[in-house]
N, C-alpha and C. Protein backbone atom coordinates (compact mmCIF):
# COMPACT_ATOMS: atom_id res chain seq x y z
N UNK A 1 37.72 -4.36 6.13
CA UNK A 1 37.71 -2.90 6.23
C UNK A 1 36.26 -2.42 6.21
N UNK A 2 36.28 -1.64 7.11
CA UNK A 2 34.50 -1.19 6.78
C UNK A 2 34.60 0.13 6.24
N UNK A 3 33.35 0.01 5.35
CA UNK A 3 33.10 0.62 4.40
C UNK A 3 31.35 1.47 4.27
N UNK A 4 31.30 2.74 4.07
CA UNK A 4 29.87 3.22 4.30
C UNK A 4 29.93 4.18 3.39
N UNK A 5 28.75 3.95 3.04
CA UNK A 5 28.79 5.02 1.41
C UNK A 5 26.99 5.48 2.00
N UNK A 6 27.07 6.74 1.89
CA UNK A 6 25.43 7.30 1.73
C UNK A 6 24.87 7.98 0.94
N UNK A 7 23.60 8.00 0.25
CA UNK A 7 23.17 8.67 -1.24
C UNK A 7 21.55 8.70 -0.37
N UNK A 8 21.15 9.63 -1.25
CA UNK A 8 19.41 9.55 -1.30
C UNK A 8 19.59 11.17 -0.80
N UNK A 9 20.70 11.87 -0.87
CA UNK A 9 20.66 13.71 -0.53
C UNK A 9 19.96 14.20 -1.67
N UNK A 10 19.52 15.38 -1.89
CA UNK A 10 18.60 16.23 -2.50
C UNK A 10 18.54 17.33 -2.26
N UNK A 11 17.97 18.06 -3.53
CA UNK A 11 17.21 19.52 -2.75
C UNK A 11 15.76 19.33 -2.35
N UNK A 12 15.47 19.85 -1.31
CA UNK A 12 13.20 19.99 -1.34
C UNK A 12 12.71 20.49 -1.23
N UNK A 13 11.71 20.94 -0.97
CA UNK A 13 10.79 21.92 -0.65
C UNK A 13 10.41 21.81 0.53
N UNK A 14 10.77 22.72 1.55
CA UNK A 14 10.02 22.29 3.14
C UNK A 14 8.90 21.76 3.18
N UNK A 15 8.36 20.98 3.59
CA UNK A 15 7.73 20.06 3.82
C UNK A 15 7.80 18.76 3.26
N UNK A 16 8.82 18.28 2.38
CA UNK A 16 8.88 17.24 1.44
C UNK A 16 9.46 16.01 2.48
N UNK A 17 9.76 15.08 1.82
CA UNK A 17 10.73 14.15 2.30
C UNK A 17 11.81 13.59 1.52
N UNK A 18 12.48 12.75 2.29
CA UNK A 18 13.71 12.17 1.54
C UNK A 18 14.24 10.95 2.51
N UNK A 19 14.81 9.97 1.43
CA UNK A 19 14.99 8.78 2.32
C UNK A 19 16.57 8.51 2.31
N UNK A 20 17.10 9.04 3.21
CA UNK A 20 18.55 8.27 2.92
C UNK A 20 18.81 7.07 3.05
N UNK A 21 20.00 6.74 2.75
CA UNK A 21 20.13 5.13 3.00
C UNK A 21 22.06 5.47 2.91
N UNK A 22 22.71 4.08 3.93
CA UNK A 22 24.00 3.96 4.65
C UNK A 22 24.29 2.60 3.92
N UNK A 23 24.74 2.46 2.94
CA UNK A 23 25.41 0.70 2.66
C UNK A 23 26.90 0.59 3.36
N UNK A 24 26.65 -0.09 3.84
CA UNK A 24 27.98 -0.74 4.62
C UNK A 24 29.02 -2.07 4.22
N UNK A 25 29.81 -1.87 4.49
CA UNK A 25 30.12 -3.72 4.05
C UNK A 25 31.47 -3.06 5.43
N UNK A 26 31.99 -4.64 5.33
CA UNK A 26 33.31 -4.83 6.08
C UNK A 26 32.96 -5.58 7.33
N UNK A 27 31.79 -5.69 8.07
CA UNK A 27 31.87 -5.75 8.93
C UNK A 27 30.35 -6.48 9.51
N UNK A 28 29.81 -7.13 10.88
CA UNK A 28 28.86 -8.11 11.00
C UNK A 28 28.03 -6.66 11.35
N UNK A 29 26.67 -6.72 10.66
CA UNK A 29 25.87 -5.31 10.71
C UNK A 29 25.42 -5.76 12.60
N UNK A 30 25.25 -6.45 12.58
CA UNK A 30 24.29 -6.73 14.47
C UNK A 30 25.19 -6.45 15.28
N UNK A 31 26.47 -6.55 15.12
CA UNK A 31 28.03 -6.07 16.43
C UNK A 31 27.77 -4.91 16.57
N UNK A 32 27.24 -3.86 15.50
CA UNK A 32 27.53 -2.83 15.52
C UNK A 32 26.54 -1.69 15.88
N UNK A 33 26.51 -0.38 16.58
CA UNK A 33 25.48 0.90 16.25
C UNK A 33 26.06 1.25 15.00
N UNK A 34 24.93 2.10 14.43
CA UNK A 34 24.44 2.67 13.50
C UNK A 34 23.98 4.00 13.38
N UNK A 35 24.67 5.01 13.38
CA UNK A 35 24.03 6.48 13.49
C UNK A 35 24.07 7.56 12.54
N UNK A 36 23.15 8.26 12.55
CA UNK A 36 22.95 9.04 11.39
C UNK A 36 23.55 10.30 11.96
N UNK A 37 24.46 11.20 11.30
CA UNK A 37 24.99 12.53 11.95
C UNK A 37 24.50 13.48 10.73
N UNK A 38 24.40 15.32 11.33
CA UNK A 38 24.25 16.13 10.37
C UNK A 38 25.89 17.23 10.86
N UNK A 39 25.69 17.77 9.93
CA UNK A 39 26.47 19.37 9.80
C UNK A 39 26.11 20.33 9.17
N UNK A 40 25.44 20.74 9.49
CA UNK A 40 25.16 22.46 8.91
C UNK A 40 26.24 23.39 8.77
N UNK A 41 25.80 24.26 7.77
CA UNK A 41 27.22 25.41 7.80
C UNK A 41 27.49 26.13 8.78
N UNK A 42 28.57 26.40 9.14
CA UNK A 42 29.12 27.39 10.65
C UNK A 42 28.58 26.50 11.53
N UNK A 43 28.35 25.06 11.62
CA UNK A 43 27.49 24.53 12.83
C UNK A 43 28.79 23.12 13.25
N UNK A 44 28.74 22.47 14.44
CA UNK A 44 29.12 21.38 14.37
C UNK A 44 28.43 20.48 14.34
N UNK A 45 29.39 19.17 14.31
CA UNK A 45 28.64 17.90 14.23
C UNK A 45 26.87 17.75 14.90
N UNK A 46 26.04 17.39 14.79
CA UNK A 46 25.00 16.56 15.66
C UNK A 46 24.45 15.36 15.36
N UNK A 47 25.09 14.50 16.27
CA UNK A 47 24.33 13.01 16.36
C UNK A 47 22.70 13.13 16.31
N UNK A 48 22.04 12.86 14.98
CA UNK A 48 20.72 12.77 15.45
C UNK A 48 19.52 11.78 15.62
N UNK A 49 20.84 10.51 14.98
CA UNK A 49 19.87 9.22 15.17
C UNK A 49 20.48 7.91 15.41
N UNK A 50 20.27 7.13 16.14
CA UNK A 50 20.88 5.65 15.97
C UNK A 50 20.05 4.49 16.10
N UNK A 51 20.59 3.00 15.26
CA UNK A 51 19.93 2.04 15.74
C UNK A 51 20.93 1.17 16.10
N UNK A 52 20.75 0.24 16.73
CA UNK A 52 21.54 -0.92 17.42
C UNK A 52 21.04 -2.04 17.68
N UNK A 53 21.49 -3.02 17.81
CA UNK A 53 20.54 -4.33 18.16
C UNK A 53 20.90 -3.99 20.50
N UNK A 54 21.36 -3.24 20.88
CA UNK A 54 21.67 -3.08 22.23
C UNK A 54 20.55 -1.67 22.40
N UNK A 55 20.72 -1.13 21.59
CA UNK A 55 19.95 0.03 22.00
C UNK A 55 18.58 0.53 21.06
N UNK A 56 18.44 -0.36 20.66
CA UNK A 56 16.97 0.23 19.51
C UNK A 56 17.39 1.30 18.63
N UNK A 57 16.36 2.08 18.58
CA UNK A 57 16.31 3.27 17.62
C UNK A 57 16.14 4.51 18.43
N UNK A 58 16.97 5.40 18.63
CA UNK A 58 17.56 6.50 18.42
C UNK A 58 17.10 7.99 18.31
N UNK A 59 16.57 8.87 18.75
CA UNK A 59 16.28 10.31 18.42
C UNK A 59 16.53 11.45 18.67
N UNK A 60 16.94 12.41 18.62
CA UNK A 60 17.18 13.87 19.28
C UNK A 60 15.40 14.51 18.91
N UNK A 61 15.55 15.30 19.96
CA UNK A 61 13.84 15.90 19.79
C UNK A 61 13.90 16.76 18.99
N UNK A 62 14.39 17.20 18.34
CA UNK A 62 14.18 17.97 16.98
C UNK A 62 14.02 17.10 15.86
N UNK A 63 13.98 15.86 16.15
CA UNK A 63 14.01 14.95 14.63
C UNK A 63 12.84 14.23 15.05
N UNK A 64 12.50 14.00 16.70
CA UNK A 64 11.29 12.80 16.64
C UNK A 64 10.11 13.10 15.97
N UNK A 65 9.30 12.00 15.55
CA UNK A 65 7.93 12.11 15.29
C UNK A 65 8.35 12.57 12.98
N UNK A 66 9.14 13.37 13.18
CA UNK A 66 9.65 13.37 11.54
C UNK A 66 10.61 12.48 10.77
N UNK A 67 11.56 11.85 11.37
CA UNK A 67 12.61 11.30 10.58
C UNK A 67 12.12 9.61 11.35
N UNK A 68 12.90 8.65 10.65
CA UNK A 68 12.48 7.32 10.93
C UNK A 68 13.87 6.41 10.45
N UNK A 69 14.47 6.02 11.38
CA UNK A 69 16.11 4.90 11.26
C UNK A 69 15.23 3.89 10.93
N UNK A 70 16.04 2.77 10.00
CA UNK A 70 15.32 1.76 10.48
C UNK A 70 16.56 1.09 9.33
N UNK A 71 16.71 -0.54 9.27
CA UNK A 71 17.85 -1.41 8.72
C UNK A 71 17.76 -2.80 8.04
N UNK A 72 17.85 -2.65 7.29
CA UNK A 72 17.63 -4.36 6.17
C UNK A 72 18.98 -5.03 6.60
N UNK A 73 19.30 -5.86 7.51
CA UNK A 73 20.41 -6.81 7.57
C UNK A 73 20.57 -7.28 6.20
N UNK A 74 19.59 -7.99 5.56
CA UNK A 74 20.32 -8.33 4.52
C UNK A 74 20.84 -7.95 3.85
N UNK A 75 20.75 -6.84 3.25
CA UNK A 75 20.47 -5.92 2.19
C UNK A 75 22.17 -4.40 3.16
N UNK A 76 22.74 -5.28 4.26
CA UNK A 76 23.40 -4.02 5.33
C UNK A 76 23.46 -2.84 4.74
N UNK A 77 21.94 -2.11 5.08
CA UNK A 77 21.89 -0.57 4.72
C UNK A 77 21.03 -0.26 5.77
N UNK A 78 21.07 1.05 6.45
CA UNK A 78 20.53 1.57 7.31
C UNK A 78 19.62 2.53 6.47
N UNK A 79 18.30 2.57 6.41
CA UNK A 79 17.99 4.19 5.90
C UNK A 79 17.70 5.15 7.06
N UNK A 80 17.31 6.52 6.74
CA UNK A 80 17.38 7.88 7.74
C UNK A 80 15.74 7.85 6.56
N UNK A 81 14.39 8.06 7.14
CA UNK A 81 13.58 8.26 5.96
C UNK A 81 13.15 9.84 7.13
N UNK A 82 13.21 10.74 6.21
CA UNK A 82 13.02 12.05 6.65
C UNK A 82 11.96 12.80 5.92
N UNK A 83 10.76 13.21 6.90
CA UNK A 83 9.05 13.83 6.48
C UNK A 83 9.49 15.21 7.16
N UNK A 84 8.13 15.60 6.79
CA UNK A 84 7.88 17.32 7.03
C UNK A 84 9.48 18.31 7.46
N UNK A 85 10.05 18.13 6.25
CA UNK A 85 11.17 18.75 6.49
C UNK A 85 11.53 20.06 6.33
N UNK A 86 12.56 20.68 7.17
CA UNK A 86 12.33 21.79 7.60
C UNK A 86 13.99 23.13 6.66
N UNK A 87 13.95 23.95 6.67
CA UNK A 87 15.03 24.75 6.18
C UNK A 87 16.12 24.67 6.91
N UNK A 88 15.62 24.37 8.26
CA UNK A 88 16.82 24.15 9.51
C UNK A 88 17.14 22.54 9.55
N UNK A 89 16.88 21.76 8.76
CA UNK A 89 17.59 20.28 8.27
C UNK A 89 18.83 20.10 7.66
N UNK A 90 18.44 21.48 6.64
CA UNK A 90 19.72 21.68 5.57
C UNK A 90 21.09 21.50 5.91
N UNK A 91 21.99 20.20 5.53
CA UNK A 91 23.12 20.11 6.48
C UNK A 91 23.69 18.66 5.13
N UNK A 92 24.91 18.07 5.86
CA UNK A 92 25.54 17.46 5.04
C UNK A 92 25.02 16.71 6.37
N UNK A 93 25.14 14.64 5.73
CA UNK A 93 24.50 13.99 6.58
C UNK A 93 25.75 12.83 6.70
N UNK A 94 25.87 12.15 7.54
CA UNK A 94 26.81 10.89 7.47
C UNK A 94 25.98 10.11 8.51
N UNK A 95 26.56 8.86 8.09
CA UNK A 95 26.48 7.60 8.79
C UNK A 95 27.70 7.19 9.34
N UNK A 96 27.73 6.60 10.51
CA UNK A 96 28.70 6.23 10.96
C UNK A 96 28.44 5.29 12.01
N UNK A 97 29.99 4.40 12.11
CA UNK A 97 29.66 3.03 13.51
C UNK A 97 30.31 3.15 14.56
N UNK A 98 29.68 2.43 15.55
CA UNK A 98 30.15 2.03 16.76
C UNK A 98 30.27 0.32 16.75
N UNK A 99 31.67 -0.08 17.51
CA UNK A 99 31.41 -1.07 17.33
C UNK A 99 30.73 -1.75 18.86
N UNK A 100 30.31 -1.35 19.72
CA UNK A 100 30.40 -1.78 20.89
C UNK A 100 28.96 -1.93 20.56
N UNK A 101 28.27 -1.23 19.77
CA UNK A 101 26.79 -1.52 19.93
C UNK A 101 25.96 -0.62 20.62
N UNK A 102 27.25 0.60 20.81
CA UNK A 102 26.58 1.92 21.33
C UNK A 102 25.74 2.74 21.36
N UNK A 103 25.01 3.08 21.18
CA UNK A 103 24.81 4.80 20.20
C UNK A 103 24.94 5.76 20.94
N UNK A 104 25.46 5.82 22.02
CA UNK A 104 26.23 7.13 22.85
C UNK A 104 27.56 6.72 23.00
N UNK A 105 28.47 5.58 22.28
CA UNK A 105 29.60 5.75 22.07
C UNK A 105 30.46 6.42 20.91
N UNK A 106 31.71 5.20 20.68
CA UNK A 106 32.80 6.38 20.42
C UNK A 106 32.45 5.90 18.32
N UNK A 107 32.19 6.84 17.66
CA UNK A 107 32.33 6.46 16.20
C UNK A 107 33.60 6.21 15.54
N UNK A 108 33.86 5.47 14.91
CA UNK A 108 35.41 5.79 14.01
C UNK A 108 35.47 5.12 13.04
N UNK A 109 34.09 5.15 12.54
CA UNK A 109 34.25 4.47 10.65
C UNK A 109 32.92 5.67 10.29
N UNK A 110 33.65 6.70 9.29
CA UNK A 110 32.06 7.65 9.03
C UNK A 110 32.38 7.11 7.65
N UNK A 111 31.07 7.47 6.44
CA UNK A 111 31.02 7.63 5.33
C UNK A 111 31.39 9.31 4.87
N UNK A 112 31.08 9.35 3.55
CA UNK A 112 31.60 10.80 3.14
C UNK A 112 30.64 11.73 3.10
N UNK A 113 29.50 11.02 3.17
CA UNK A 113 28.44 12.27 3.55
C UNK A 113 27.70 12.50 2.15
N UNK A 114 26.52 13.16 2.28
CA UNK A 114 25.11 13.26 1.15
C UNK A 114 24.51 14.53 1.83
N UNK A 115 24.50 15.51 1.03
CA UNK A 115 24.00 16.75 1.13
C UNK A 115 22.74 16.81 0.90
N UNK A 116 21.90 17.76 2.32
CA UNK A 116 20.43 17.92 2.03
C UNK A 116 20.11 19.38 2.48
N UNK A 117 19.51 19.66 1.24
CA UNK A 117 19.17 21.08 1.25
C UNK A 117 17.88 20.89 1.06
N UNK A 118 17.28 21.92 2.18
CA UNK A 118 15.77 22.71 2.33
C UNK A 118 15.58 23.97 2.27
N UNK A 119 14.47 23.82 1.18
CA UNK A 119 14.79 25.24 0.20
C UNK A 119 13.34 24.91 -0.53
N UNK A 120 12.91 26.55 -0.63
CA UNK A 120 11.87 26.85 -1.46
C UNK A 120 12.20 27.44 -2.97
């Protein structure tokens, strides 16, 4: 059964950072993408990051150059490490897989999500 739990949410101060991290089990971490999603309030979903051993690492241009995917096989945790962060970040975050090795495919294992608020 796969399994994804994410922690490292916070409150910050715009401009701070924060490192999430995705532990996984159930499943071979290299079969799979890896993507980081947000939700803001009144907002929907947005895919804003993935890594894959098919597709690298992942960005929407509102996150490049600030946030950074990156994955310890051993250790199967993905982190999201997120700099100069902004009030418009503020959102609940999940991880979730693909198994095809996608990251413009279909997800259907999320975790429960880690809240990040940006706030002065």
């Amino acid at each position: 059964e796969v399994q994804l739990v994410e922690s490292g949410g916070g409150l910050v101060q715009p401009g701070g950072s924060l490192r999430l991290s995705c532990a996984a089990s159930g499943f071979t971490f290299d079969d799979y993408a890896i993507g980081w999603f947000r939700q803001a309030p009144g907002k929907g979903r947005e895919g804003i990051s993935c890594i894959s051993s098919r597709d690298g690492s992942t960005y929407i241009d509102s996150v490049k150059g600030r946030f950074t995917i990156s994955s310890d096989n051993g250790k199967n945790t993905v982190y999201l490490q997120m700099n100069s962060l902004k009030p418009e970040d503020t959102a609940v975050y999940h991880c979730a897989t693909d198994r095809d090795r996608d990251c413009g495919g279909e997800y259907d294992n999320w975790g429960q999500g880690t809240q990040v608020t940006v706030s002065s």
